[in-house]
Structures are given as C-alpha cells and as structure tokens.
C-alpha atoms as a PDB file:
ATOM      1  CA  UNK A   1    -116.794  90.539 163.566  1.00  0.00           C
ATOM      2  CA  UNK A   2    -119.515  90.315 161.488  1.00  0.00           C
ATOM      3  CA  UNK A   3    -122.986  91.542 162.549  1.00  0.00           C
ATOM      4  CA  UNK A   4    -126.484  90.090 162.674  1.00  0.00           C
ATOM      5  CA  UNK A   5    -128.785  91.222 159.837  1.00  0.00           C
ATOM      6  CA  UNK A   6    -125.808  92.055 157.965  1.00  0.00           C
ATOM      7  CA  UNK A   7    -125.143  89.932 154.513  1.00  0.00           C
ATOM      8  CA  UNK A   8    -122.125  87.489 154.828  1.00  0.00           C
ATOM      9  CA  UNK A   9    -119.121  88.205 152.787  1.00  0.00           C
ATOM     10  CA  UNK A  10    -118.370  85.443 150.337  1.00  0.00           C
ATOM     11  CA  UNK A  11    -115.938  83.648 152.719  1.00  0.00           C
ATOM     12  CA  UNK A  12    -113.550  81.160 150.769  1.00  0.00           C
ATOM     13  CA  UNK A  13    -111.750  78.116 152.526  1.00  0.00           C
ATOM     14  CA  UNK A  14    -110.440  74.748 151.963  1.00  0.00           C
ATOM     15  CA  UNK A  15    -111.462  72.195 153.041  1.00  0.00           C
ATOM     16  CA  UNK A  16    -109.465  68.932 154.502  1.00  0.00           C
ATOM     17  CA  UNK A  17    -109.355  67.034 150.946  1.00  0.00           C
ATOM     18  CA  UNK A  18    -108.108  70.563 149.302  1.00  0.00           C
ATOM     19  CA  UNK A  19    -111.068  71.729 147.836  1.00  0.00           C
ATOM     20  CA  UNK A  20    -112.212  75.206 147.399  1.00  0.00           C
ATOM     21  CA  UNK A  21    -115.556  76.086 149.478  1.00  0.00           C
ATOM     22  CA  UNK A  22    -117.313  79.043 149.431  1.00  0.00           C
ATOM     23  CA  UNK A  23    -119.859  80.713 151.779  1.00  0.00           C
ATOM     24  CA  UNK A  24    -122.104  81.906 148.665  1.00  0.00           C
ATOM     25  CA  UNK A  25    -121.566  77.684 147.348  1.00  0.00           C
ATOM     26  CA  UNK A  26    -124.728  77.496 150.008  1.00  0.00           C
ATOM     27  CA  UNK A  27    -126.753  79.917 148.871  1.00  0.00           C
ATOM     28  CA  UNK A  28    -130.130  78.930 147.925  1.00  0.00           C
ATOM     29  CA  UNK A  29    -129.706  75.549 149.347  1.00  0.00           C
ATOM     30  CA  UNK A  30    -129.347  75.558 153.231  1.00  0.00           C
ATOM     31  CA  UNK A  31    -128.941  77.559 156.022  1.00  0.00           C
ATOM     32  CA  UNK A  32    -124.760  77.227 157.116  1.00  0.00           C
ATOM     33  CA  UNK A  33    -123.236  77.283 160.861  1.00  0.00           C
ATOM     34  CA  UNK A  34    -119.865  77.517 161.390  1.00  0.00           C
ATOM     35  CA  UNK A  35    -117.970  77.020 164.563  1.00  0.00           C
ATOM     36  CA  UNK A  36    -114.406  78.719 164.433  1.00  0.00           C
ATOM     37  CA  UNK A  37    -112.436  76.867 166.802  1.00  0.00           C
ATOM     38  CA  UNK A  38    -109.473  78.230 168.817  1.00  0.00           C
ATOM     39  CA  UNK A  39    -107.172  75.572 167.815  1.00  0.00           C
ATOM     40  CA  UNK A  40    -107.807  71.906 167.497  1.00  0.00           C
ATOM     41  CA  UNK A  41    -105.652  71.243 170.513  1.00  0.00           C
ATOM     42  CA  UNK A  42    -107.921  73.112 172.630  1.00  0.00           C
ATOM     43  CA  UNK A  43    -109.943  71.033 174.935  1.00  0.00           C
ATOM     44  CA  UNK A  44    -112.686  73.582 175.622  1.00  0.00           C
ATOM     45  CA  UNK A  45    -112.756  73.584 171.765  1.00  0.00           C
ATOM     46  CA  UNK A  46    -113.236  70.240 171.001  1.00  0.00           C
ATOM     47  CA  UNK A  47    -116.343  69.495 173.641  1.00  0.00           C
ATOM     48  CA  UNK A  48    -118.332  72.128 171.434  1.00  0.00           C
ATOM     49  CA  UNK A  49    -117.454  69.976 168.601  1.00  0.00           C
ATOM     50  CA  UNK A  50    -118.453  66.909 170.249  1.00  0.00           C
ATOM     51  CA  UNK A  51    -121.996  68.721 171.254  1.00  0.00           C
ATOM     52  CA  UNK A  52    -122.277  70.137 167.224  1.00  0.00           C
ATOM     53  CA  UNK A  53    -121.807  66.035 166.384  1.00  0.00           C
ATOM     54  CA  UNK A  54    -124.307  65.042 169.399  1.00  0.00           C
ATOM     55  CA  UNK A  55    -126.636  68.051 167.966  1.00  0.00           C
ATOM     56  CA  UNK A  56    -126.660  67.422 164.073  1.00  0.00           C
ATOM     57  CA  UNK A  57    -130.024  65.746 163.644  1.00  0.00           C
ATOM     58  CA  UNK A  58    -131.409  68.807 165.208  1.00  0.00           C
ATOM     59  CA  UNK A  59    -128.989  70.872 162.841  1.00  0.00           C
ATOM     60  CA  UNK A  60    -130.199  69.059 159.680  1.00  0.00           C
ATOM     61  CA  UNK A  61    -134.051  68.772 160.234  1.00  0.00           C
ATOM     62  CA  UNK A  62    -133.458  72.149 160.608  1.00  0.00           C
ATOM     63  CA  UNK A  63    -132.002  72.704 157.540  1.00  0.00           C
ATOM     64  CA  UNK A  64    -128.502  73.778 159.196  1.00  0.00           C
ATOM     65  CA  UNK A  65    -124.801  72.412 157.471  1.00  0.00           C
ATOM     66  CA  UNK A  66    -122.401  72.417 160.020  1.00  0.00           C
ATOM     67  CA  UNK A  67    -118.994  73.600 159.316  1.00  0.00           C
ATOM     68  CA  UNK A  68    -115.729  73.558 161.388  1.00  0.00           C
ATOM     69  CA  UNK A  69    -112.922  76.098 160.649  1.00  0.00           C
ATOM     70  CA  UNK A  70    -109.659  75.758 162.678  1.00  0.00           C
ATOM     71  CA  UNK A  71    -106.573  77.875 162.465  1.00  0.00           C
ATOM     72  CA  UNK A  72    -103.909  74.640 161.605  1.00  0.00           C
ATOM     73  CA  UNK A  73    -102.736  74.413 157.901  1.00  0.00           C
ATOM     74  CA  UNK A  74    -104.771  71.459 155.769  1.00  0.00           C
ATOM     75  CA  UNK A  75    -103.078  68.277 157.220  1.00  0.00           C
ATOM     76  CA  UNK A  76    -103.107  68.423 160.755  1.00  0.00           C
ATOM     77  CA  UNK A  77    -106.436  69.698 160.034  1.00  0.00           C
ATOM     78  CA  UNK A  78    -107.506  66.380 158.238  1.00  0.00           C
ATOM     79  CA  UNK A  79    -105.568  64.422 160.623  1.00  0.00           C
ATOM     80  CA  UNK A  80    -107.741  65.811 163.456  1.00  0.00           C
ATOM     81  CA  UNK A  81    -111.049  64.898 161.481  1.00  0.00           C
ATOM     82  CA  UNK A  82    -109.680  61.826 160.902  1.00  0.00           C
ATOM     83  CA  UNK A  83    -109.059  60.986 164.695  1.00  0.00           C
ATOM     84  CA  UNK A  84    -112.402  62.332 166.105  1.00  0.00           C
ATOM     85  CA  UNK A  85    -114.554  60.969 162.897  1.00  0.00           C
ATOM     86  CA  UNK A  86    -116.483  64.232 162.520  1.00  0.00           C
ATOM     87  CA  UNK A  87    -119.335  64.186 159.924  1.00  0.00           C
ATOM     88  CA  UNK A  88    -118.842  67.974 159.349  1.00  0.00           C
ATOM     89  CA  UNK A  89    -116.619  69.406 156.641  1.00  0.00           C
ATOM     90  CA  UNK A  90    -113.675  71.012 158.374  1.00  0.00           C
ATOM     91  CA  UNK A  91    -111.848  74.050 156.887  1.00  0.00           C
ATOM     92  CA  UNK A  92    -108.579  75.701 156.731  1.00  0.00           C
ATOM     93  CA  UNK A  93    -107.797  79.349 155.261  1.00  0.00           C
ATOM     94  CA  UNK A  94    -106.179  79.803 152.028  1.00  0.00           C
ATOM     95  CA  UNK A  95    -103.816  82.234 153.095  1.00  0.00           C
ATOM     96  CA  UNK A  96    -104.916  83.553 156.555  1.00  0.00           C
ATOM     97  CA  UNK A  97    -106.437  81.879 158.795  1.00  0.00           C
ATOM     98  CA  UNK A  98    -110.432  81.481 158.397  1.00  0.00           C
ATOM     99  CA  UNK A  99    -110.881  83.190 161.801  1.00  0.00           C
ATOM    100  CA  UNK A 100    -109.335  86.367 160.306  1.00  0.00           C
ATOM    101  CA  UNK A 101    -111.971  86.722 157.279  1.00  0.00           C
ATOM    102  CA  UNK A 102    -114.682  86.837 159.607  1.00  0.00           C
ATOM    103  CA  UNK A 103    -112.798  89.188 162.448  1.00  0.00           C
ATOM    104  CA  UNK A 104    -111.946  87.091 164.922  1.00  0.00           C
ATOM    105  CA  UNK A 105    -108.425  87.845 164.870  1.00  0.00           C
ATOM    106  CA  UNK A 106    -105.788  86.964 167.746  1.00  0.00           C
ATOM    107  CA  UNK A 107    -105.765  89.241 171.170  1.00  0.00           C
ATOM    108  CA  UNK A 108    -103.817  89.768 174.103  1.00  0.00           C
ATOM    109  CA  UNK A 109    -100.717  90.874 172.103  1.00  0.00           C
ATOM    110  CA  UNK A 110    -101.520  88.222 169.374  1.00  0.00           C
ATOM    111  CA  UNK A 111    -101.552  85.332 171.604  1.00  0.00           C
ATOM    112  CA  UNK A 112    -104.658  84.249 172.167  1.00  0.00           C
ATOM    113  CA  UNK A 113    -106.666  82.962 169.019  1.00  0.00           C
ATOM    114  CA  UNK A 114    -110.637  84.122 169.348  1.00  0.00           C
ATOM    115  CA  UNK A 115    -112.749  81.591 168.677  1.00  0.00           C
ATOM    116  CA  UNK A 116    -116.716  81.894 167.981  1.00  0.00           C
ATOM    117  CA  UNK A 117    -119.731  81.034 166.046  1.00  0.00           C
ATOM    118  CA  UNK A 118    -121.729  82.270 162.623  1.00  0.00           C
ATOM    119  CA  UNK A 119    -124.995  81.142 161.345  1.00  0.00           C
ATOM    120  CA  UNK A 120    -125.903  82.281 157.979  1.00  0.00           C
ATOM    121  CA  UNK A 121    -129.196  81.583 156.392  1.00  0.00           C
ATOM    122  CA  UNK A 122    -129.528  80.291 152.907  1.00  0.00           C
ATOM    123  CA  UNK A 123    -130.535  84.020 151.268  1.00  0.00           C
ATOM    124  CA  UNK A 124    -126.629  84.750 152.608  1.00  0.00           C
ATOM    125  CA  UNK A 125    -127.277  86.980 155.734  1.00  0.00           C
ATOM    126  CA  UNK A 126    -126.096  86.849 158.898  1.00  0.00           C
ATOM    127  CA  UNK A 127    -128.649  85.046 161.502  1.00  0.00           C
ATOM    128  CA  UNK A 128    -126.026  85.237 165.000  1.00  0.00           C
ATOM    129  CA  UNK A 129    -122.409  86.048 165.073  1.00  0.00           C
ATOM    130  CA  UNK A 130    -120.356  85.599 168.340  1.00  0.00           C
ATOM    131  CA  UNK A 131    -116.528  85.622 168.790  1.00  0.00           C
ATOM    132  CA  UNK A 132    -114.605  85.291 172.299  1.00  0.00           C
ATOM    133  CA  UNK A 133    -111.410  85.563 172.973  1.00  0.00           C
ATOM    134  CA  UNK A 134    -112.097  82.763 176.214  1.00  0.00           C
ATOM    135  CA  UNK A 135    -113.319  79.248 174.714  1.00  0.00           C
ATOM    136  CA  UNK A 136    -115.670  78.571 176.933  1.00  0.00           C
ATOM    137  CA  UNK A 137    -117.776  81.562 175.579  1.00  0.00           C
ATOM    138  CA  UNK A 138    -116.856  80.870 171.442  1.00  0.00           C
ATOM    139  CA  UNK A 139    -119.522  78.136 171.526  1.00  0.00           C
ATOM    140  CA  UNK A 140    -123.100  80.014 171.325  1.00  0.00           C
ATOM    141  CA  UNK A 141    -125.545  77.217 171.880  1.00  0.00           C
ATOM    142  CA  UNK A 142    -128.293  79.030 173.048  1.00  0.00           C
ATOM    143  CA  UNK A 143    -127.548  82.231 170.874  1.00  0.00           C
ATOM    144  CA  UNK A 144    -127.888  79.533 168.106  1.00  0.00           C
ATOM    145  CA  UNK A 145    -130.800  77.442 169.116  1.00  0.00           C
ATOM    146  CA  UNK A 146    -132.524  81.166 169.535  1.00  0.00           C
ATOM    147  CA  UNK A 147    -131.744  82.041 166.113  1.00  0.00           C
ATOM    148  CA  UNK A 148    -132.915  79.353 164.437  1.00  0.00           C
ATOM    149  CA  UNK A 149    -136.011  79.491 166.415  1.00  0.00           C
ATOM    150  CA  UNK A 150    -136.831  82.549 164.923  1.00  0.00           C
ATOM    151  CA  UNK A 151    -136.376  81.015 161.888  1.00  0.00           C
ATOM    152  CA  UNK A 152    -134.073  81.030 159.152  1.00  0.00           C
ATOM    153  CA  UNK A 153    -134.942  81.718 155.507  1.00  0.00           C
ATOM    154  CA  UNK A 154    -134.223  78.121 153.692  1.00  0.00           C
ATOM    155  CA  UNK A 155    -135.158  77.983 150.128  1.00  0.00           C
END
C-alpha cells in the first residue's frame, strides 16, 4: 500500500470509454482522489460512491477529481456508470486489476478483494492512503476530509 508523504507511482488505467489515464496526466493541475472499490456489486461499496457523488462540490471547490477504480473488466464497468449516472471517471486495469498497482491486493486466501482510498496532491505525492480488506472501513471520509484540511498543494 502506498504511504503518506511518499510520491505516487505513475498509475495507468482505462477508463470506461477505453482511454488511457494516467496518475502523472494530473500533475500540475489538481489534486486526485481515488476510491478503489471492492467490486461494483458490493453494497457497502456503492453507498461510499453515492456519498463521493453527494460530496463532489466539496471535492471540486477543493480542487479534488474524483476517480473510481473497480476490479470488473471495461464493460460491466461502463455498464455500472451507466446505471448509477456517476459524474466521476471510472477505471479499470490494463492488465491487473487497478487495486493491485497500488497494493491492495486480494486476502483471506485470495478471496476477499481489499478495497480503500488514495488522495494525491497535484505535485504527485501521496496526501492519505487507506486499504481494508472489510468495506465498511475502504471508505476514509474523515481520513480524507483531514487531509485536505491540511491542505493539499494545487498548482
């Protein structure tokens, strides 16, 4: 898992409509949050999303792009951001699945997807990182809110 005050690794995805997006693409532009969801079938899951869509004035006036990664391959991933209406980019891995290129791997004997949260600010380093293996932890909220509190360096 990555670590706070660290600098993020240059993280590529997809996103729903196939294009290539990369961590370092926000550099020098905003600050970036991404919530790594257990699976898009997972209730917990998907009333964090519903409180990142509730909470993205707050995210933008605070010069915060949200971003959702979830472990599905690129069309059930657009068909769930189709169905909810989500504002945010959503993102699929390349190869493995995005949750791997941060370290949240699975666990329990590979059955249980982690899920968690990772703000980076817009110089590329880590502001909060937080995985869980239980969903109800993988959402952050007040980890977040503290962090960019404290500020975040937005060019």
């Amino acid at each position: 898992m990555l670590e706070t005050g660290s600098t993020a690794p240059d993280v590529v995805l997809q996103d729903t409509d196939g294009h290539t997006v990369r961590l370092s693409d926000y550099r020098g532009r905003s600050a970036v949050l991404i919530y790594f969801m257990r699976s898009t079938s997972c209730p917990v899951c998907n009333l964090h999303v519903k409180d990142l869509v509730r909470r993205r004035d707050e995210f933008a006036d605070a010069g915060v792009q949200v971003l959702v990664a979830v472990p599905e391959d690129r069309a059930e991933a657009a068909a769930w951001k189709a169905r909810r209406g989500l504002p945010f980019p959503v993102l699929v891995g390349r190869q493995d699945t995005p949750h791997e290129m941060i370290g949240l791997g699975r666990k329990v004997f590979g059955a249980l997807q982690q899920s968690g949260s990772v703000l980076v600010d817009s110089a590329g380093v880590v502001r909060h990182a937080h995985g869980s293996t239980l969903p109800t932890a993988g959402y952050d909220k007040k980890g977040i809110a503290a962090a960019i509190k404290e500020g975040l360096s937005i060019a």
